[in-house]
PDB file of N, CA and C in Angstrom:
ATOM      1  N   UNK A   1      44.873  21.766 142.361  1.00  0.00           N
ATOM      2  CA  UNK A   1      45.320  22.387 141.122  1.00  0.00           C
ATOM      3  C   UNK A   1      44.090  22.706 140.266  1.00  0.00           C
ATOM      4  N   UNK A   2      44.105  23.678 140.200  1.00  0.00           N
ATOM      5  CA  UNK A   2      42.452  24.309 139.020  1.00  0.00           C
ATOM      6  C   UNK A   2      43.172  24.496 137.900  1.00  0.00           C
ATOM      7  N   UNK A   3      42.530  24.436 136.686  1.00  0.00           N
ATOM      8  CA  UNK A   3      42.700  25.164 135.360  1.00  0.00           C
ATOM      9  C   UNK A   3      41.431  26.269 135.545  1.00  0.00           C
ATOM     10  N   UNK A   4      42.480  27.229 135.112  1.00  0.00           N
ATOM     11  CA  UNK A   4      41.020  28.428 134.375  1.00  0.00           C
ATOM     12  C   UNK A   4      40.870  28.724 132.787  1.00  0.00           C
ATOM     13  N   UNK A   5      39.747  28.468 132.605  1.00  0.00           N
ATOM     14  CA  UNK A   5      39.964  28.102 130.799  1.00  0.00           C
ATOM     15  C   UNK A   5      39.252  29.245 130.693  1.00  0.00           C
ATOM     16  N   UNK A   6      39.530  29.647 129.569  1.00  0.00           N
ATOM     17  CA  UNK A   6      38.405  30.932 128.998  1.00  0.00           C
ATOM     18  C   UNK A   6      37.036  30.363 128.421  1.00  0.00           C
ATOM     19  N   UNK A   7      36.076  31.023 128.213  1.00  0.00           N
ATOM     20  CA  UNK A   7      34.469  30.430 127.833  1.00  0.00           C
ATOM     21  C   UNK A   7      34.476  29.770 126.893  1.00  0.00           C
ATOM     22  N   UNK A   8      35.222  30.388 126.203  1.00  0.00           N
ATOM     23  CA  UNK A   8      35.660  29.213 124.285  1.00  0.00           C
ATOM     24  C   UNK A   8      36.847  28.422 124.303  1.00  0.00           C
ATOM     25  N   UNK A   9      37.548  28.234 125.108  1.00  0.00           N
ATOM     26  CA  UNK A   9      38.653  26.694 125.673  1.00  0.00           C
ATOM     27  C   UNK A   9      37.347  25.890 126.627  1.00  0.00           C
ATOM     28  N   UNK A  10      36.665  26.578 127.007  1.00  0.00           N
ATOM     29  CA  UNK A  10      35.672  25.373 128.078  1.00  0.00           C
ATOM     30  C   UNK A  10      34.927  24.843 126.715  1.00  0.00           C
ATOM     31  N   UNK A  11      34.087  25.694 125.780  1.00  0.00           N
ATOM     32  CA  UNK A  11      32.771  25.093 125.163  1.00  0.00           C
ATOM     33  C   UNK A  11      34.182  24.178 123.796  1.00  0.00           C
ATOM     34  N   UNK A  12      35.115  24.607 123.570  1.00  0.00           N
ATOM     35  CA  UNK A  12      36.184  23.292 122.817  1.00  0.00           C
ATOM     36  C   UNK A  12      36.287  22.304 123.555  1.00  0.00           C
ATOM     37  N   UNK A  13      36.254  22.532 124.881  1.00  0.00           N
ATOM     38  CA  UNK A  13      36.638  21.301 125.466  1.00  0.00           C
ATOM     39  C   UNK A  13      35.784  20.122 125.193  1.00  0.00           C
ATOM     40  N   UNK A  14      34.203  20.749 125.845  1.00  0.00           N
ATOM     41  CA  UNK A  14      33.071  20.050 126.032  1.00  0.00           C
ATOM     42  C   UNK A  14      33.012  19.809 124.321  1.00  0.00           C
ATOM     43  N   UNK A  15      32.812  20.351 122.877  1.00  0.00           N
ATOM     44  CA  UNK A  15      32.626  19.854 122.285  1.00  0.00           C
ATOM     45  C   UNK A  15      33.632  18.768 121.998  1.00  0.00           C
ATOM     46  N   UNK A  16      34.662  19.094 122.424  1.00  0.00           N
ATOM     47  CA  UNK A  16      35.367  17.629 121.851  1.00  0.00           C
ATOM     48  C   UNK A  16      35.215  16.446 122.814  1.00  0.00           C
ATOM     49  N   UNK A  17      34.447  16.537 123.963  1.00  0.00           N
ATOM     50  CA  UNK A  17      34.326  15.317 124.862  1.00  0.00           C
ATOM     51  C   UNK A  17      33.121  14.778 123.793  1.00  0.00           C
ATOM     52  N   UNK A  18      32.048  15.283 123.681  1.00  0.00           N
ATOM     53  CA  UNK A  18      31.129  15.188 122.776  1.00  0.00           C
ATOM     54  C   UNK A  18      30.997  14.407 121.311  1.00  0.00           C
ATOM     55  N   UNK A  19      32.534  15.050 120.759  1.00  0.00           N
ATOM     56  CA  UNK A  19      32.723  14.304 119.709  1.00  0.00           C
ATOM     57  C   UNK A  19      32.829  12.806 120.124  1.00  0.00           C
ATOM     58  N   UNK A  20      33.893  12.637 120.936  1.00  0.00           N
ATOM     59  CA  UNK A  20      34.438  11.396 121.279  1.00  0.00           C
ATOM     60  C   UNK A  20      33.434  10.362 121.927  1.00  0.00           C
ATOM     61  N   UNK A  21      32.419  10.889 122.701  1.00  0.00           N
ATOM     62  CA  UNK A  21      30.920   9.629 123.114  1.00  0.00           C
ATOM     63  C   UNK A  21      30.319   9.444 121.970  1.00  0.00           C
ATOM     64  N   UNK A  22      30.328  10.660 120.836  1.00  0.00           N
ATOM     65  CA  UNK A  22      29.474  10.339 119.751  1.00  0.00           C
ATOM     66  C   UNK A  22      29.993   9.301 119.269  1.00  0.00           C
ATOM     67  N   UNK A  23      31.046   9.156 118.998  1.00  0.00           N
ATOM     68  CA  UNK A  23      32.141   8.322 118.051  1.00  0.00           C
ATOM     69  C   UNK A  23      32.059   6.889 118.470  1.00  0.00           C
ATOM     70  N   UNK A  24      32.197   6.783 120.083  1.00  0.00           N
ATOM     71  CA  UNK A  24      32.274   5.907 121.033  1.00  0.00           C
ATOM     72  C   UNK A  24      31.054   5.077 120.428  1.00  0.00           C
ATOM     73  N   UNK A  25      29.905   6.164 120.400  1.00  0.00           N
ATOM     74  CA  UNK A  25      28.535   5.009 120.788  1.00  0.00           C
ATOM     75  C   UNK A  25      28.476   4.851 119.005  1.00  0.00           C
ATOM     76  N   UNK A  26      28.986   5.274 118.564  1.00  0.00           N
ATOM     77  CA  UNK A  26      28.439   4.760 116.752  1.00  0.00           C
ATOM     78  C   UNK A  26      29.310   3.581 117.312  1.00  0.00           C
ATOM     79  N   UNK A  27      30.662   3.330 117.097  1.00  0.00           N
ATOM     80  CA  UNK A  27      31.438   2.233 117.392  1.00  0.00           C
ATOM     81  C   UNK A  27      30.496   0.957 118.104  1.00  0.00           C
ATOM     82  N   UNK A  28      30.098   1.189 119.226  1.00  0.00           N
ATOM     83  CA  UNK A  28      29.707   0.274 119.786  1.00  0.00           C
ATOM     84  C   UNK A  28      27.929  -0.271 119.270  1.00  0.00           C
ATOM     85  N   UNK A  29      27.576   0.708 118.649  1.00  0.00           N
ATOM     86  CA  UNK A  29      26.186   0.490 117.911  1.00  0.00           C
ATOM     87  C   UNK A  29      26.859  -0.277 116.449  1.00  0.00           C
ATOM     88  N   UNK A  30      27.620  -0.143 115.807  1.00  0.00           N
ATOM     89  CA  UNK A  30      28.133  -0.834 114.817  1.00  0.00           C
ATOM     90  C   UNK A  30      28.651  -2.367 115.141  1.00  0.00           C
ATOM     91  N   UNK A  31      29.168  -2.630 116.392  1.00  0.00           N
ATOM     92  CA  UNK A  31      29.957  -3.727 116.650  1.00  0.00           C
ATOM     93  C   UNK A  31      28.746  -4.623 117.352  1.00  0.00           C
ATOM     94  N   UNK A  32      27.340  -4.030 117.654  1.00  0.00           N
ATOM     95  CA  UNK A  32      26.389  -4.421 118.135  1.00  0.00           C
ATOM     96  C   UNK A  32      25.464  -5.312 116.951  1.00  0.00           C
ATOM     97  N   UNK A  33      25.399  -4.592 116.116  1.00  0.00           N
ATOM     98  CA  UNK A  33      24.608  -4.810 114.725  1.00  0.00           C
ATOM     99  C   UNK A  33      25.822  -5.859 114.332  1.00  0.00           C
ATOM    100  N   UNK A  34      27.115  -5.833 113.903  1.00  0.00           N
ATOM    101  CA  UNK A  34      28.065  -6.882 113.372  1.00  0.00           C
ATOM    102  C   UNK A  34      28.132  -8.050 114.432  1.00  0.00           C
ATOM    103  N   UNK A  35      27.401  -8.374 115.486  1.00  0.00           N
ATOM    104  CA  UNK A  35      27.383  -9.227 116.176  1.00  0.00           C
ATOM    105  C   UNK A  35      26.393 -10.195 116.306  1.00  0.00           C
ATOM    106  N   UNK A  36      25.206  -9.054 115.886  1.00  0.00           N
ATOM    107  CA  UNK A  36      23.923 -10.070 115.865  1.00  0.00           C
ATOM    108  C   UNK A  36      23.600 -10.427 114.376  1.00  0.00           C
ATOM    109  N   UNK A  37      24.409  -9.697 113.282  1.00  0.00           N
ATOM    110  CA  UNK A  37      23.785 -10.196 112.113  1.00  0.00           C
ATOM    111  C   UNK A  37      24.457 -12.109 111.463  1.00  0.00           C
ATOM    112  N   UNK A  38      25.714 -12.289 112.372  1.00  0.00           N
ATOM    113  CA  UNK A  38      26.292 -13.572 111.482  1.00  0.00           C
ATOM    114  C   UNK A  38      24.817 -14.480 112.183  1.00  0.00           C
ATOM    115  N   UNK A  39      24.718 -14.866 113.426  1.00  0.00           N
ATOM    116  CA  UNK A  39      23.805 -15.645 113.638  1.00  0.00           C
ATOM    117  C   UNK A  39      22.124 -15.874 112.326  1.00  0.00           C
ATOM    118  N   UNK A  40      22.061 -14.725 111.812  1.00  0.00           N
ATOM    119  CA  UNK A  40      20.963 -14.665 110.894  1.00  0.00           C
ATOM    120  C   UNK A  40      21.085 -14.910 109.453  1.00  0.00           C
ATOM    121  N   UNK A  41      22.892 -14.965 109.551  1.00  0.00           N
ATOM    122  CA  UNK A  41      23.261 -14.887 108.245  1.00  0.00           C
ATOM    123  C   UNK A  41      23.164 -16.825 107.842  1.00  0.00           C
ATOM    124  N   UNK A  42      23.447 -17.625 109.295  1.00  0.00           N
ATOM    125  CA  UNK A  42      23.762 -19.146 109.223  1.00  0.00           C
ATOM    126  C   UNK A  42      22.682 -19.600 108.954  1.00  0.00           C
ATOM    127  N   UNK A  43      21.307 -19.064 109.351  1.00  0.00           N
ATOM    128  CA  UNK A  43      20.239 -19.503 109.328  1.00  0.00           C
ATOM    129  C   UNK A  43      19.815 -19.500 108.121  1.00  0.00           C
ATOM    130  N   UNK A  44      20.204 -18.311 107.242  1.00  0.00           N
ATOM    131  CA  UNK A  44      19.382 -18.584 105.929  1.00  0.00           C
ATOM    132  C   UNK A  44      20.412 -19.253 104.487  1.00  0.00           C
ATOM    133  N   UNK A  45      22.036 -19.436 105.788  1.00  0.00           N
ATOM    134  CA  UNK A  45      22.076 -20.302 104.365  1.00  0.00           C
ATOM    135  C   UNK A  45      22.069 -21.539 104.741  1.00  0.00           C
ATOM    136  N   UNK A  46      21.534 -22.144 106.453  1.00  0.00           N
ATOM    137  CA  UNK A  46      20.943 -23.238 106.423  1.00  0.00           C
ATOM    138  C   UNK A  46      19.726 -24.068 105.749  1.00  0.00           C
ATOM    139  N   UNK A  47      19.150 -22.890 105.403  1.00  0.00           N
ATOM    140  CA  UNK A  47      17.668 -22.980 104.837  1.00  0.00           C
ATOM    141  C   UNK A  47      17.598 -22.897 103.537  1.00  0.00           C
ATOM    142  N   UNK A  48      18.664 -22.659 102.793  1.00  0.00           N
ATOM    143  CA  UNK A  48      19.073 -22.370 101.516  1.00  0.00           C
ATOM    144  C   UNK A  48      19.252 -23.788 100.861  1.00  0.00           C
ATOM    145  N   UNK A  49      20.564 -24.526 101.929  1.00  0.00           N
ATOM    146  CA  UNK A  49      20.743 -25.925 101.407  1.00  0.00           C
ATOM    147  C   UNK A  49      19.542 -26.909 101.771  1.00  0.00           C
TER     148      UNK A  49
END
């Protein structure tokens, strides 16, 4: 089964795959950074008391 898309249904397509890795990798760059910051957060209010 083929689809035949026209040149501007293909380059919508691809930009919206595009959108969605962009989106993907902020997500996972955000949940990366919210993962390593509590460990740094214990330390300085260990060092606090």
């Amino acid at each position: 089964m083929s689809y035949s898309l026209q040149p501007d249904q293909e380059f919508a397509l691809l930009q919206l795959l595009l959108y969605i890795f962009s989106f993907v990798t902020l997500i996972l760059i955000f949940l990366y950074i919210a993962a390593e910051r509590p460990g740094e957060g214990k330390k300085k209010v260990e060092e606090e008391e």
